[in-house]
N, C-alpha and C. Protein backbone atom coordinates (compact mmCIF):
# COMPACT_ATOMS: atom_id res chain seq x y z
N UNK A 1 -22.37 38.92 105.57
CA UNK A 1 -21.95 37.67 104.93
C UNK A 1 -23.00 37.26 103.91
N UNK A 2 -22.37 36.77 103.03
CA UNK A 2 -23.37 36.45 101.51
C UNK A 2 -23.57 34.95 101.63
N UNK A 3 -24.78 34.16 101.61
CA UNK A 3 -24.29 32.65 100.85
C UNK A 3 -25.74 32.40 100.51
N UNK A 4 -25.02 31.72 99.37
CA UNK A 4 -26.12 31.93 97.73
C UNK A 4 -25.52 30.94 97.36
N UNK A 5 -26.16 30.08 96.22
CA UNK A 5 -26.10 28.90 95.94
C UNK A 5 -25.36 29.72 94.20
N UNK A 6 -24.88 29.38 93.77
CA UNK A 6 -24.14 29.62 92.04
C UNK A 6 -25.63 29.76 91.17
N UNK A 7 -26.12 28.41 91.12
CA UNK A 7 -27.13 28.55 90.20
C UNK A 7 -28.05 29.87 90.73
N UNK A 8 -28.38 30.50 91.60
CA UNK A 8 -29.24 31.69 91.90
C UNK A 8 -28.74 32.81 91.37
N UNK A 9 -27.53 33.20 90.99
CA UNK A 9 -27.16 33.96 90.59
C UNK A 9 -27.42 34.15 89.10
N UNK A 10 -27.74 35.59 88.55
CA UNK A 10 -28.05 35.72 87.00
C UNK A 10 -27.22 35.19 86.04
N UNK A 11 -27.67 34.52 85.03
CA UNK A 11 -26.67 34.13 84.30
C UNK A 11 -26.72 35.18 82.93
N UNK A 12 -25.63 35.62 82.45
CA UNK A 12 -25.95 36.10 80.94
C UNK A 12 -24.76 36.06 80.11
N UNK A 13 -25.09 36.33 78.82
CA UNK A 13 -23.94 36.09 77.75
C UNK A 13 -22.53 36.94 78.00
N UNK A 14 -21.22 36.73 77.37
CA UNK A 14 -20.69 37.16 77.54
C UNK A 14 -20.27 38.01 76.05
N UNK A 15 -20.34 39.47 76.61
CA UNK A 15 -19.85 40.62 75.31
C UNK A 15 -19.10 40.68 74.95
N UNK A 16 -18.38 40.45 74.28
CA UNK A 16 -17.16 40.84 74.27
C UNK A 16 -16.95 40.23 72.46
N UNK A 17 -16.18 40.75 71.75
CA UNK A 17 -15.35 40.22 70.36
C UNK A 17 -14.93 39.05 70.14
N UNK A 18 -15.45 38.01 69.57
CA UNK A 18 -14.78 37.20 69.45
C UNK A 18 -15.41 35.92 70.24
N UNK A 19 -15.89 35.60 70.70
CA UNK A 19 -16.89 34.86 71.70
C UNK A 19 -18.10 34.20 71.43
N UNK A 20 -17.89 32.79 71.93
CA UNK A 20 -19.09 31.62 71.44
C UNK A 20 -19.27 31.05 72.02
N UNK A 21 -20.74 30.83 72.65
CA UNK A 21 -21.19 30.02 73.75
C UNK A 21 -20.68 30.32 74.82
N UNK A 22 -20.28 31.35 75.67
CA UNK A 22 -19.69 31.61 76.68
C UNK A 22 -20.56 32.58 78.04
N UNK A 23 -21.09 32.43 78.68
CA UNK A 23 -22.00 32.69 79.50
C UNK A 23 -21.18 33.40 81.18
N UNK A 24 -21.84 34.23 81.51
CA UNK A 24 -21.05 34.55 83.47
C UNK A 24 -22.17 34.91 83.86
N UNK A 25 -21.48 34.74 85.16
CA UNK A 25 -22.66 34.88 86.74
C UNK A 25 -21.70 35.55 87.75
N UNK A 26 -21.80 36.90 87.96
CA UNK A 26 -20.96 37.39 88.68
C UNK A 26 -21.81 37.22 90.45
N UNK A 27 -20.55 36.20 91.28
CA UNK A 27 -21.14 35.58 92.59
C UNK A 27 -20.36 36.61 93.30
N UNK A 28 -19.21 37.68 93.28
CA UNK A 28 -19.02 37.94 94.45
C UNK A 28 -18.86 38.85 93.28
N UNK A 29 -19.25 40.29 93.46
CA UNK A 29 -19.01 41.76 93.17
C UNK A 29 -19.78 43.08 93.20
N UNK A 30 -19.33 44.06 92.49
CA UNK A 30 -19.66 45.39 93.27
C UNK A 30 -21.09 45.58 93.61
N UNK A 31 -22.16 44.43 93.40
CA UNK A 31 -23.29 44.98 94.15
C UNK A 31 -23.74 44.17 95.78
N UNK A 32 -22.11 43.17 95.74
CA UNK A 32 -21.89 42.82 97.24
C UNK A 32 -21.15 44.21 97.98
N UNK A 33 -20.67 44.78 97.45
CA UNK A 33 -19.16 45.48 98.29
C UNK A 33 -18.27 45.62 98.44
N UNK A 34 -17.93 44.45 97.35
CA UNK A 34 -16.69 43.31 97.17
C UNK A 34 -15.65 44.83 96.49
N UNK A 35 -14.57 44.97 97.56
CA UNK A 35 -13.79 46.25 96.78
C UNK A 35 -12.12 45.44 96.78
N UNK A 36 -11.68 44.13 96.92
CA UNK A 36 -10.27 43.96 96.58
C UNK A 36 -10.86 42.99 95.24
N UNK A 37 -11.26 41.99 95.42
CA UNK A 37 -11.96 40.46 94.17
C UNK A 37 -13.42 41.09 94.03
N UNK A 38 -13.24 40.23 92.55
CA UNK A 38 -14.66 39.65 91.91
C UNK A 38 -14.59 38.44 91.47
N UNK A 39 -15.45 37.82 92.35
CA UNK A 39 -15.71 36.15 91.52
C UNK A 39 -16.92 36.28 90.39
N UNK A 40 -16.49 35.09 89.40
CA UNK A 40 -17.13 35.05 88.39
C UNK A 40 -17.17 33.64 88.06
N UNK A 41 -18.45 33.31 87.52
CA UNK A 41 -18.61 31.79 87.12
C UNK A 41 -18.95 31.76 85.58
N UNK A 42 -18.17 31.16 84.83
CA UNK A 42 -18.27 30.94 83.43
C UNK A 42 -18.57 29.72 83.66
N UNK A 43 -19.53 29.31 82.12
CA UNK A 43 -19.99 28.27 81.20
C UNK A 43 -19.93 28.65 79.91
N UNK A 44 -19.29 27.50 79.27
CA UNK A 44 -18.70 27.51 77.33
C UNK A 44 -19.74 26.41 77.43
N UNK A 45 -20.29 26.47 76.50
CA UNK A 45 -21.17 25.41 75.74
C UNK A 45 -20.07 24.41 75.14
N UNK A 46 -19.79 23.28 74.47
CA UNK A 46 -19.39 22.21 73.78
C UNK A 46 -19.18 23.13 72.72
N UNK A 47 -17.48 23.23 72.02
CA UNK A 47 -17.51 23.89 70.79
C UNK A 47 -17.11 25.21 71.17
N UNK A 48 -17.48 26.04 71.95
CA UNK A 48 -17.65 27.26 72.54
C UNK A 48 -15.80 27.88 72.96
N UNK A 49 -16.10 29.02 72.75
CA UNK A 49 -14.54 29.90 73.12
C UNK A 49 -14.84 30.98 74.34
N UNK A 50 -13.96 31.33 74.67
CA UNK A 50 -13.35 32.68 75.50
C UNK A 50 -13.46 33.49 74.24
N UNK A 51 -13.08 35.01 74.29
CA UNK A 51 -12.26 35.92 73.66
C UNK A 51 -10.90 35.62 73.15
N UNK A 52 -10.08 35.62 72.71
CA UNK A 52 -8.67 35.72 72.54
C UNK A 52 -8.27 37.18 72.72
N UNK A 53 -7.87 37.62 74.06
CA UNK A 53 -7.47 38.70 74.47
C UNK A 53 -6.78 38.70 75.96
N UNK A 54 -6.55 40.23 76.47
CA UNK A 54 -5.73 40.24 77.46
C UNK A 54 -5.92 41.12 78.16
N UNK A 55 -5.37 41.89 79.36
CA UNK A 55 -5.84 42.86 80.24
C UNK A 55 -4.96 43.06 81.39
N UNK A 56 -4.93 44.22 81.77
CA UNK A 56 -3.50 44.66 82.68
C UNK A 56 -3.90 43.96 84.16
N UNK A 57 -4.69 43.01 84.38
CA UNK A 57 -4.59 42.38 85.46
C UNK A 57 -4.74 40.88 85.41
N UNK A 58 -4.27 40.14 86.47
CA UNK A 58 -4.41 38.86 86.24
C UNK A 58 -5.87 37.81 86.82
N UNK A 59 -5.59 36.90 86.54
CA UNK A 59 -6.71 36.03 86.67
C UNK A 59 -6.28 34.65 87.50
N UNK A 60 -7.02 33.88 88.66
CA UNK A 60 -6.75 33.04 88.76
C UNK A 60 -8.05 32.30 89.00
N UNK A 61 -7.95 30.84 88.15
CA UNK A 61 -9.23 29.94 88.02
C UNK A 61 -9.06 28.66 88.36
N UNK A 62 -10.41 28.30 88.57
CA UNK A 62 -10.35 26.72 88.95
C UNK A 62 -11.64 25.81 88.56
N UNK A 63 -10.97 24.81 87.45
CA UNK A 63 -12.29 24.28 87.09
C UNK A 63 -12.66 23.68 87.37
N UNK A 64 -14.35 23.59 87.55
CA UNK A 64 -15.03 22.75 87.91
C UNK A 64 -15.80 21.59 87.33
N UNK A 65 -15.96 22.15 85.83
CA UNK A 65 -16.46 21.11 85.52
C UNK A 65 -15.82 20.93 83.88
N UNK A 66 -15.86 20.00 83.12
CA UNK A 66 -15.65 19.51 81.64
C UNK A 66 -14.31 19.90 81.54
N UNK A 67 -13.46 20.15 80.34
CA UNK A 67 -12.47 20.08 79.75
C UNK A 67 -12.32 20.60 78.56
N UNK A 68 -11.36 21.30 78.18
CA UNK A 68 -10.43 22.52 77.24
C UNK A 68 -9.14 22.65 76.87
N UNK A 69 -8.84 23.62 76.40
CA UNK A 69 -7.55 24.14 75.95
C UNK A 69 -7.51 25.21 76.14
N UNK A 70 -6.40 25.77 77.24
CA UNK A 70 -5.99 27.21 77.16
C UNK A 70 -5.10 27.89 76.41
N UNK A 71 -5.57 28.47 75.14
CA UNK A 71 -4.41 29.12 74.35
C UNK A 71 -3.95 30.44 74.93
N UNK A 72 -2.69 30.30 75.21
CA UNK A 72 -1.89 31.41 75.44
C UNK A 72 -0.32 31.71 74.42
N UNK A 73 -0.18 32.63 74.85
CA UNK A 73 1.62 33.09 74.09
C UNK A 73 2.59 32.09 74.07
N UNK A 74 2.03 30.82 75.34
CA UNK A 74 3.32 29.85 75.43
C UNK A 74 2.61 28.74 74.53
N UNK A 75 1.62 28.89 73.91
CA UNK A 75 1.00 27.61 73.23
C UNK A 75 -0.51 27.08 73.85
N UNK A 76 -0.83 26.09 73.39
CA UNK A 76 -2.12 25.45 73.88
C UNK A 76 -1.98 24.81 74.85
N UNK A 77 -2.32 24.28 75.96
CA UNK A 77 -2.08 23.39 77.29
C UNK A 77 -3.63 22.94 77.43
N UNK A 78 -4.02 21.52 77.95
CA UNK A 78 -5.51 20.61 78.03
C UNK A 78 -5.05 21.05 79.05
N UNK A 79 -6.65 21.48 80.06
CA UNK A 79 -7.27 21.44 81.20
C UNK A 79 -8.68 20.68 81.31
N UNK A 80 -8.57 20.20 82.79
CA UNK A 80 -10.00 19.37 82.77
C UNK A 80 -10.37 19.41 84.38
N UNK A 81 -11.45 19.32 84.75
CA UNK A 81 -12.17 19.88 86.45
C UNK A 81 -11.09 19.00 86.73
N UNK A 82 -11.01 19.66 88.19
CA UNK A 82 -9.75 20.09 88.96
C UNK A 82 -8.82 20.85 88.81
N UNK A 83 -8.16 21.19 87.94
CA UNK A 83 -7.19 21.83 87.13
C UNK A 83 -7.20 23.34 87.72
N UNK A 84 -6.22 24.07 88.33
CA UNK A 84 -5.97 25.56 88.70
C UNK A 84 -5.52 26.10 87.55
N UNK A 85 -5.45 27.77 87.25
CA UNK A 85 -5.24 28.15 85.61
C UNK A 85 -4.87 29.43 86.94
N UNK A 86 -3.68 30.14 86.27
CA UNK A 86 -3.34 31.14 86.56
C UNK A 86 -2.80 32.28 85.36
N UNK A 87 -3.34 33.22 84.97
CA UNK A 87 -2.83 34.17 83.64
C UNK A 87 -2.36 34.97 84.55
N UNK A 88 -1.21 35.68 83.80
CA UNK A 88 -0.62 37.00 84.36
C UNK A 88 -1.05 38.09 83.98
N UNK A 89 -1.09 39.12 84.08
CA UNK A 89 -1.54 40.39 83.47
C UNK A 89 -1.33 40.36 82.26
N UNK A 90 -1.69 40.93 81.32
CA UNK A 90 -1.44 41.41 79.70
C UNK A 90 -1.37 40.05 79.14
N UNK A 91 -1.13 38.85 79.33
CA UNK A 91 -0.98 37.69 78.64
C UNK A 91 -2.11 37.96 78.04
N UNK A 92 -1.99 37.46 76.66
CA UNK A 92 -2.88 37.03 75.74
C UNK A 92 -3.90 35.46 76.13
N UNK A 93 -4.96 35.02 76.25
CA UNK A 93 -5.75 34.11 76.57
C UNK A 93 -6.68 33.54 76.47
N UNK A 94 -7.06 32.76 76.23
CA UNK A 94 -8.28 31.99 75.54
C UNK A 94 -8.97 30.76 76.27
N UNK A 95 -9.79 30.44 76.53
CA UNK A 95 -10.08 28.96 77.23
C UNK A 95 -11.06 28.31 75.58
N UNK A 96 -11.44 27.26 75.30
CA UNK A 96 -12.12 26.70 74.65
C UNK A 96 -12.34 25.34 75.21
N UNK A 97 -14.14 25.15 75.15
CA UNK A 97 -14.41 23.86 75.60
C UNK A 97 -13.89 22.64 74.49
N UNK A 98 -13.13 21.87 74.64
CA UNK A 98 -13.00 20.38 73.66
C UNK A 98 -13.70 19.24 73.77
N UNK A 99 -14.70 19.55 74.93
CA UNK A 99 -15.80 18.08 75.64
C UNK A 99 -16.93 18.30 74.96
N UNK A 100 -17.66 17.36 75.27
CA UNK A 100 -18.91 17.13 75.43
C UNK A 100 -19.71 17.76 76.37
N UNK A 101 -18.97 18.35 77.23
CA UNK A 101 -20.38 18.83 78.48
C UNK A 101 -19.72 20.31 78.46
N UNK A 102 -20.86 21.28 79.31
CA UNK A 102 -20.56 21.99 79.18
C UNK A 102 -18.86 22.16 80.28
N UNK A 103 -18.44 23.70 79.79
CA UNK A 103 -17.20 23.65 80.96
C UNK A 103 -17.38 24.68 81.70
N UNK A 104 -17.20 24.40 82.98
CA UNK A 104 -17.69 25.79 83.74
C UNK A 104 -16.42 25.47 84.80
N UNK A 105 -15.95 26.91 85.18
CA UNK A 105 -15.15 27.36 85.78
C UNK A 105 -15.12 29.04 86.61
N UNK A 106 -14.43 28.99 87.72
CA UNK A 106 -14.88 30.24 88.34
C UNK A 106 -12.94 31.16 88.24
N UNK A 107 -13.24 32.00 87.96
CA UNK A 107 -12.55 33.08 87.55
C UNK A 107 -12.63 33.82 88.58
N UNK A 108 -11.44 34.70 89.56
CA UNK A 108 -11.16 35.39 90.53
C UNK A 108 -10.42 36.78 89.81
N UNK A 109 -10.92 37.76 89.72
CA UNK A 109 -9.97 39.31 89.47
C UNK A 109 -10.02 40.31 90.44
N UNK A 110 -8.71 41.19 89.97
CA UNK A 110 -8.87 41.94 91.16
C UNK A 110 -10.23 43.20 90.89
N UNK A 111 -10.53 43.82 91.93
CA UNK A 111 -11.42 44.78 92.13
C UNK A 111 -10.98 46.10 91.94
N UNK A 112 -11.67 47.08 91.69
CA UNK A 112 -12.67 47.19 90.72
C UNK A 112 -11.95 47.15 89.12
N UNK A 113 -12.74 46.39 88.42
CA UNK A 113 -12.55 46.38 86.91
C UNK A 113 -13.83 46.20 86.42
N UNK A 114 -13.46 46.32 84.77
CA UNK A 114 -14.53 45.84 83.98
C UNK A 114 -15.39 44.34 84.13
N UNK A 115 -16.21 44.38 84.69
CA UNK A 115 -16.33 42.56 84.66
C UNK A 115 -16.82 41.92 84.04
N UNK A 116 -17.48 42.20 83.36
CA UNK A 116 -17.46 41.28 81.60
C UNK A 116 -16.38 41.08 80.72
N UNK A 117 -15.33 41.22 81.47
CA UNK A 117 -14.25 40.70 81.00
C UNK A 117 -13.33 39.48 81.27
């Protein structure tokens, strides 16, 4: 059994095309064991984007802190802590912070994948 506080975990930028101010901390994955999920904790700076992209698996999130817009194929939709976010596979997707503080949210995928994604 793992328990670790979020902030202990490494934080670093996120690679990817297209991407500003966007930071992860991978809390549950492959150097736990973790072989169905990987949890992941993002922070967007104020101003800050996701990627605008997509991927043959889905995602389900829950924010914790500040407030955004998720652009997807069906349009833009405001999210703000509390808020559950579910993408389907291949959907196209984007989060962007619209606040003042930062926005951080934890992201669940299935195992094994790329996880800087």
């Amino acid at each position: 059994m793992k328990v670790k506080s979020i902030d202990t975990h490494e934080q670093s930028p996120v690679q990817m095309e297209g991407v500003e101010g966007a930071q992860m901390r991978m809390l549950v994955g492959p150097e736990d064991g973790a072989t169905n999920f990987h949890m992941r904790h993002f922070e967007v700076t104020p101003g800050g984007h996701t990627p605008h992209h997509s991927h043959d698996y889905e995602h389900e999130i829950v924010v914790l802190a500040g407030e955004g817009v998720a652009n997807s194929e069906q349009g833009e939709r405001s999210f703000k802590a509390g808020d559950i976010i579910f993408v389907p596979a291949n959907e196209k997707h984007q989060f962007r912070n619209t606040g003042a503080d930062p926005l951080k949210f934890i992201c669940l995928i299935p195992a094994p994948q790329d996880c800087s994604k």
